[in-house]
N, C-alpha and C. Protein backbone atom coordinates (compact mmCIF):
# COMPACT_ATOMS: atom_id res chain seq x y z
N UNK A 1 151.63 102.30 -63.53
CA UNK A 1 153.00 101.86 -63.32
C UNK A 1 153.17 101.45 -61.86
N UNK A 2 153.42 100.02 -61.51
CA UNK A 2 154.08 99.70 -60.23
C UNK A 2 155.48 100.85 -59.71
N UNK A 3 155.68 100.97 -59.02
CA UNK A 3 157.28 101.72 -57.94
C UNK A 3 157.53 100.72 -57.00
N UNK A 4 158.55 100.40 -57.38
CA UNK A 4 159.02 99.64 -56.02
C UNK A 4 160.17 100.08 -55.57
N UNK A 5 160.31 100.25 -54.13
CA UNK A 5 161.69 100.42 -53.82
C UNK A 5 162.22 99.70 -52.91
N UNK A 6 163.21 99.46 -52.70
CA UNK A 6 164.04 98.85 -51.44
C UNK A 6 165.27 99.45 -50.89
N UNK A 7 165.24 99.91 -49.50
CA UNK A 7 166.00 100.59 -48.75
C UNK A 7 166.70 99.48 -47.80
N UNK A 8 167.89 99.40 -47.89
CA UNK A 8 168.58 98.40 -46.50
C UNK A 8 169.45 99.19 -45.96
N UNK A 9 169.25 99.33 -44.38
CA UNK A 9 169.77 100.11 -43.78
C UNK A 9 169.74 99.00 -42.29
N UNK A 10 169.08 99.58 -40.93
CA UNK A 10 168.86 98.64 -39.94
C UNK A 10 168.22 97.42 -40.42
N UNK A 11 167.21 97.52 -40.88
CA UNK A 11 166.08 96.87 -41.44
C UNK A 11 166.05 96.90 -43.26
N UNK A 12 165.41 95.53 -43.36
CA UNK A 12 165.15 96.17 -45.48
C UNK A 12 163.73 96.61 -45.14
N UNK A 13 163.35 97.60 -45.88
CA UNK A 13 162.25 97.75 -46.43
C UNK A 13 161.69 97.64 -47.52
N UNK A 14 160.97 97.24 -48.04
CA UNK A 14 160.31 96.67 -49.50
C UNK A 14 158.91 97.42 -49.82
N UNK A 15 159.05 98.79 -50.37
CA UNK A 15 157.84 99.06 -50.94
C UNK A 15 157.59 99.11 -52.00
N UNK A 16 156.20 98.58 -52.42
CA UNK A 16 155.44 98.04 -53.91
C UNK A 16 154.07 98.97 -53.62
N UNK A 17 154.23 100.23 -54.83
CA UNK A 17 152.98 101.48 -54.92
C UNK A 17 152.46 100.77 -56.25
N UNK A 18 150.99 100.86 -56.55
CA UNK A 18 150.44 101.36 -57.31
C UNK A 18 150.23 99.80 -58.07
N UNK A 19 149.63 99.82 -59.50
CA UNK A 19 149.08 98.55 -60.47
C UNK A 19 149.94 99.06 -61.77
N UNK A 20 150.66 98.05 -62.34
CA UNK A 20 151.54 98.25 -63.21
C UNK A 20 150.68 98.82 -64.41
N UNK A 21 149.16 98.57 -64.83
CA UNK A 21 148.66 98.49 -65.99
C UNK A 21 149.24 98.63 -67.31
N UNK A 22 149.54 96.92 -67.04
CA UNK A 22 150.08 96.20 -68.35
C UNK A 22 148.49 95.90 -69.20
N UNK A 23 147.20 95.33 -68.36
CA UNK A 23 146.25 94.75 -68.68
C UNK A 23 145.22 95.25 -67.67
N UNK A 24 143.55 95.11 -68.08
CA UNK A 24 143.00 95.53 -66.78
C UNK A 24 143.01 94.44 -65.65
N UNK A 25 142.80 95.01 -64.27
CA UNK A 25 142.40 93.99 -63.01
C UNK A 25 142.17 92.62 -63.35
N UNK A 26 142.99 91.85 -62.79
CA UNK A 26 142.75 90.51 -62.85
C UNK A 26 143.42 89.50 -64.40
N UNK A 27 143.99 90.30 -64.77
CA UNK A 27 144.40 89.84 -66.11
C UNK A 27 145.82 90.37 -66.49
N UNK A 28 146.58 90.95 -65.94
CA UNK A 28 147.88 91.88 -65.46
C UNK A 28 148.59 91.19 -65.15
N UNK A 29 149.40 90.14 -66.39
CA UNK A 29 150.42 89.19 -66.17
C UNK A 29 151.50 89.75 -65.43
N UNK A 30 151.83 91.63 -65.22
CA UNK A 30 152.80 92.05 -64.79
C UNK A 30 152.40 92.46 -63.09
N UNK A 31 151.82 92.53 -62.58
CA UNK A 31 150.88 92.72 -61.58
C UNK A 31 151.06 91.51 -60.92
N UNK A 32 150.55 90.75 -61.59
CA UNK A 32 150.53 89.30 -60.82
C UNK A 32 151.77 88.65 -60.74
N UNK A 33 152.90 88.54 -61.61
CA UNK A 33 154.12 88.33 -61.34
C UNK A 33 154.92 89.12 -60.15
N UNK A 34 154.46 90.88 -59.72
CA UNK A 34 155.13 91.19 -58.99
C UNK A 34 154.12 91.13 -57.86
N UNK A 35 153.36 90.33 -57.77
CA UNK A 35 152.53 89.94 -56.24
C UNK A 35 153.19 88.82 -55.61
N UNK A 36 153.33 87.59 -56.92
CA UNK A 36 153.41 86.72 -56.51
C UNK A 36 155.05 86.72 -55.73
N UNK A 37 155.94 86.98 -56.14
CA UNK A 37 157.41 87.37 -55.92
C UNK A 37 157.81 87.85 -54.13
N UNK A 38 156.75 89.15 -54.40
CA UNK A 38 156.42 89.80 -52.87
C UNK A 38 155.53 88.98 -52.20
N UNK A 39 155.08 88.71 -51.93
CA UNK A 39 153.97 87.53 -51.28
C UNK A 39 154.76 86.81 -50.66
N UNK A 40 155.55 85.92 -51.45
CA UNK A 40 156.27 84.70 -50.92
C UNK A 40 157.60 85.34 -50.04
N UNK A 41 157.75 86.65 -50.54
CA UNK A 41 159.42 87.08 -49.63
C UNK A 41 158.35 87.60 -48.23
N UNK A 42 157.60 87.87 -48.47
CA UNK A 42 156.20 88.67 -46.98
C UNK A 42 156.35 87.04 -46.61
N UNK A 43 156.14 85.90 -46.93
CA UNK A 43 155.53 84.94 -45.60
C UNK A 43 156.64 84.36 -45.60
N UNK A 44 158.09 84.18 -46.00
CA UNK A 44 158.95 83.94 -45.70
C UNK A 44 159.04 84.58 -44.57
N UNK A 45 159.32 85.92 -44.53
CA UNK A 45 159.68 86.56 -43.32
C UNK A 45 158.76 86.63 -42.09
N UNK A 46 157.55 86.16 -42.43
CA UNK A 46 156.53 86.18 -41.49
C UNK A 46 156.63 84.34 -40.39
N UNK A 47 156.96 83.69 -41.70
CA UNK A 47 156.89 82.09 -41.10
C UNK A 47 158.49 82.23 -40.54
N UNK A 48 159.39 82.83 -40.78
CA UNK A 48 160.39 82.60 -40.13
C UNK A 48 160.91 83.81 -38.93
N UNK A 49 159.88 84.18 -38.36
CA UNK A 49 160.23 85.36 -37.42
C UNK A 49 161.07 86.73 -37.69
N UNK A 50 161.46 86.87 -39.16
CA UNK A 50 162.28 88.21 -39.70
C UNK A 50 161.18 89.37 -40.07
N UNK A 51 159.64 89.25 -39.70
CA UNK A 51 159.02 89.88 -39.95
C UNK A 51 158.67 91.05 -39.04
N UNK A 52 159.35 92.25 -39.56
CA UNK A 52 159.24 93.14 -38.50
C UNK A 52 157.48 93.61 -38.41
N UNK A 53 157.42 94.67 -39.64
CA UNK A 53 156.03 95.08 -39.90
C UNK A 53 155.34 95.04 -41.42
N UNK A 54 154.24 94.94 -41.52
CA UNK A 54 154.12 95.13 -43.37
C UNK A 54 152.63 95.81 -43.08
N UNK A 55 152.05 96.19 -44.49
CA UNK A 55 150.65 97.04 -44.68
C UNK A 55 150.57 96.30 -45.90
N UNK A 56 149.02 96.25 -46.77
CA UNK A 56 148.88 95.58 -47.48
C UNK A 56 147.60 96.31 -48.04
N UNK A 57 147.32 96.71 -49.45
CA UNK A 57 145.95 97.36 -49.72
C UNK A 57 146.02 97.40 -51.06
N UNK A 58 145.03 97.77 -51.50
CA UNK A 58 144.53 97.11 -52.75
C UNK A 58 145.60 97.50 -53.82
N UNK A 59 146.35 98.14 -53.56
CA UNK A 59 147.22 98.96 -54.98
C UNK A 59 149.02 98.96 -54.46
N UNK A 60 149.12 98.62 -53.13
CA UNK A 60 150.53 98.76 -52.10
C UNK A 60 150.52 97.36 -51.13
N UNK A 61 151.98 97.42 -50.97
CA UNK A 61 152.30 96.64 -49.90
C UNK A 61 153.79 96.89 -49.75
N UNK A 62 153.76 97.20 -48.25
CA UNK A 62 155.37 97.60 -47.75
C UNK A 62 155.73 96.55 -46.48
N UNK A 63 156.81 96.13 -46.56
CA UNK A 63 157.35 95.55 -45.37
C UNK A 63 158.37 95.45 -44.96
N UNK A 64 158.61 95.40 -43.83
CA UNK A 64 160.14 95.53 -43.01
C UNK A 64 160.19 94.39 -42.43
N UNK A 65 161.52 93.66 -43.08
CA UNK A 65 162.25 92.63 -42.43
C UNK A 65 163.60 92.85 -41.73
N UNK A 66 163.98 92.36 -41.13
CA UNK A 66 165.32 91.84 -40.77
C UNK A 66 166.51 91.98 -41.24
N UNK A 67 167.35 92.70 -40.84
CA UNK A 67 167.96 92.79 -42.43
C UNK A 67 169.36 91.83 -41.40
N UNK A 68 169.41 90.67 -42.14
CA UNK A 68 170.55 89.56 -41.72
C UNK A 68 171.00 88.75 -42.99
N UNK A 69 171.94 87.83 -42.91
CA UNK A 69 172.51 87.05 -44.05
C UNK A 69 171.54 86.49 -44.60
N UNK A 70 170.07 86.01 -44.26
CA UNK A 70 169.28 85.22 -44.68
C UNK A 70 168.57 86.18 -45.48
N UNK A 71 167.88 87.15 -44.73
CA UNK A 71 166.82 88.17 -45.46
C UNK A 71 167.69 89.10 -46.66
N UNK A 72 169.19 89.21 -46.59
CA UNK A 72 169.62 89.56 -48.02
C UNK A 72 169.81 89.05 -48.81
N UNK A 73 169.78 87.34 -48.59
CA UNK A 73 169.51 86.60 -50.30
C UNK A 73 168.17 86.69 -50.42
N UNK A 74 167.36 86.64 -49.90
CA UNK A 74 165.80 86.37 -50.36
C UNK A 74 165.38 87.84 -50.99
N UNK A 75 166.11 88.87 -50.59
CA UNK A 75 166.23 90.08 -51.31
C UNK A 75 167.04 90.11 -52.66
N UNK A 76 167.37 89.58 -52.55
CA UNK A 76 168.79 89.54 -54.03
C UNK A 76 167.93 88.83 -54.99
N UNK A 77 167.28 87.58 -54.38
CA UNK A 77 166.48 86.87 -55.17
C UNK A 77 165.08 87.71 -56.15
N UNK A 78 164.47 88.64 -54.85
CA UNK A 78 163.39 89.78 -55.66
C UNK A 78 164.15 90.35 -56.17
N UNK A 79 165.46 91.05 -55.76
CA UNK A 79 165.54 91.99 -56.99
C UNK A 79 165.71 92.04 -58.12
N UNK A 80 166.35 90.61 -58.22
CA UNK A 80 166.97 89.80 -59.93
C UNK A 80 165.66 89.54 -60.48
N UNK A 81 164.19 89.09 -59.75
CA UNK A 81 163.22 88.36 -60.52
C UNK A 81 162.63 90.40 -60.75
N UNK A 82 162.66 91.20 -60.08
CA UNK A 82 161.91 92.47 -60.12
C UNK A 82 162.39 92.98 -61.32
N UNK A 83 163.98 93.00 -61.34
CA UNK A 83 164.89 94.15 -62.42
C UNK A 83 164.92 93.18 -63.62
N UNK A 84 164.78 91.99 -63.64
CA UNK A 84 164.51 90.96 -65.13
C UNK A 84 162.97 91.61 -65.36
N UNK A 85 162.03 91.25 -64.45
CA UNK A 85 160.46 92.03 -65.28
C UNK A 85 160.78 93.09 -65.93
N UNK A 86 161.13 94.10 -65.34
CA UNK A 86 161.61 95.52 -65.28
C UNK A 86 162.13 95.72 -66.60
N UNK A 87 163.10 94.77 -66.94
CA UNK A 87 163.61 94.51 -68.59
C UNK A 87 162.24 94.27 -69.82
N UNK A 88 161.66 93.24 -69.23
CA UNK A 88 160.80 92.93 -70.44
C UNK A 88 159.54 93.85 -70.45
N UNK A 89 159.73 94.36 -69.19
CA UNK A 89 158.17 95.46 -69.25
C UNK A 89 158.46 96.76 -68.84
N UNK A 90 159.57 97.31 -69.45
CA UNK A 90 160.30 98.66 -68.93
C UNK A 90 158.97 99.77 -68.69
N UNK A 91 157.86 99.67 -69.34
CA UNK A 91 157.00 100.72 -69.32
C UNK A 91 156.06 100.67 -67.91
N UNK A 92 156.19 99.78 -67.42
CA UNK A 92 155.40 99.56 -66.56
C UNK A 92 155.90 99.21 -65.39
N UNK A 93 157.07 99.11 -64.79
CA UNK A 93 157.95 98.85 -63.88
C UNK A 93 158.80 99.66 -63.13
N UNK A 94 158.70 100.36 -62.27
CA UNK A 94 159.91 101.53 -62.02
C UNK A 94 160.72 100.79 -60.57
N UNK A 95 161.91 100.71 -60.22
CA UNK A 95 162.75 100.87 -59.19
C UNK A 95 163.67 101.72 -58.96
N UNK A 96 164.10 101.19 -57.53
CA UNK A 96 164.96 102.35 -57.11
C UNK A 96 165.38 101.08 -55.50
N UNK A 97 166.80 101.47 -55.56
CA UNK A 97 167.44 100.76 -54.26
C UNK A 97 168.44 101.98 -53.60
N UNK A 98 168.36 101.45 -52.03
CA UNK A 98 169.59 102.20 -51.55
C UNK A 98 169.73 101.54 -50.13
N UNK A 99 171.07 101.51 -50.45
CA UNK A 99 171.92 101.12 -49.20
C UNK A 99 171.90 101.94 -48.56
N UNK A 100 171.70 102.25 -46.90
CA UNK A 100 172.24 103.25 -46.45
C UNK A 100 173.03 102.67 -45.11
C-alpha cells in the first residue's frame, strides 16, 4: 500500500511511503500513476524556484515546497488526481491531509 500525506503549514510537504502493490514492479498501473503525478508537482517546484527540499528512493519520495498561491493549486491539482485513484483503488491507496 502507497501512504501519502500532505501537511501545509509554513511550507507543504508531500510524503509518498512505500509501492501500492496493485501489480508486481514495473507493471503497477497504480504506482506509476502516483509517480507520474508527484514527479511533475517535484519539477514544477524545482524549475520554478518553490523547491525547498525533497529525498527520493526506491519505495518514497518527500518534498517541501513553498507554500504560496501557486504551489496550492498544483497541490489541489494532486490531491483531486491522488483521492480520485484512491476511489478506484481504495485497497491500495491510503491518505491523510492537514492544515496546520
Amino acid at each position: 500500500m502507497t501512504k501519502i500525506k500532505i501537511i501545509t503549514k509554513k511550507n507543504i510537504v508531500i510524503d509518498i511511503q512505500g509501492h501500492a502493490g496493485y501489480d508486481v514492479l514495473g507493471k503497477d498501473i497504480v504506482c506509476a500513476a502516483i509517480s507520474a503525478i508527484s514527479q511533475y508537482i517535484l519539477l514544477l517546484a524545482y524549475n520554478t524556484d518553490y523547491l525547498v527540499k525533497h529525498t527520493i528512493d526506491d519505495a518514497s519520495l518527500k518534498m517541501e515546497i513553498k507554500n504560496c498561491p501557486s504551489t496550492r493549486k498544483w497541490v489541489e491539482v494532486f490531491k483531486t488526481v491522488i483521492w480520485d485513484l484512491k476511489e478506484q483503488y481504495p485497497d491500495y491507496i491510503e491518505t491523510s491531509y492537514l492544515d496546520l
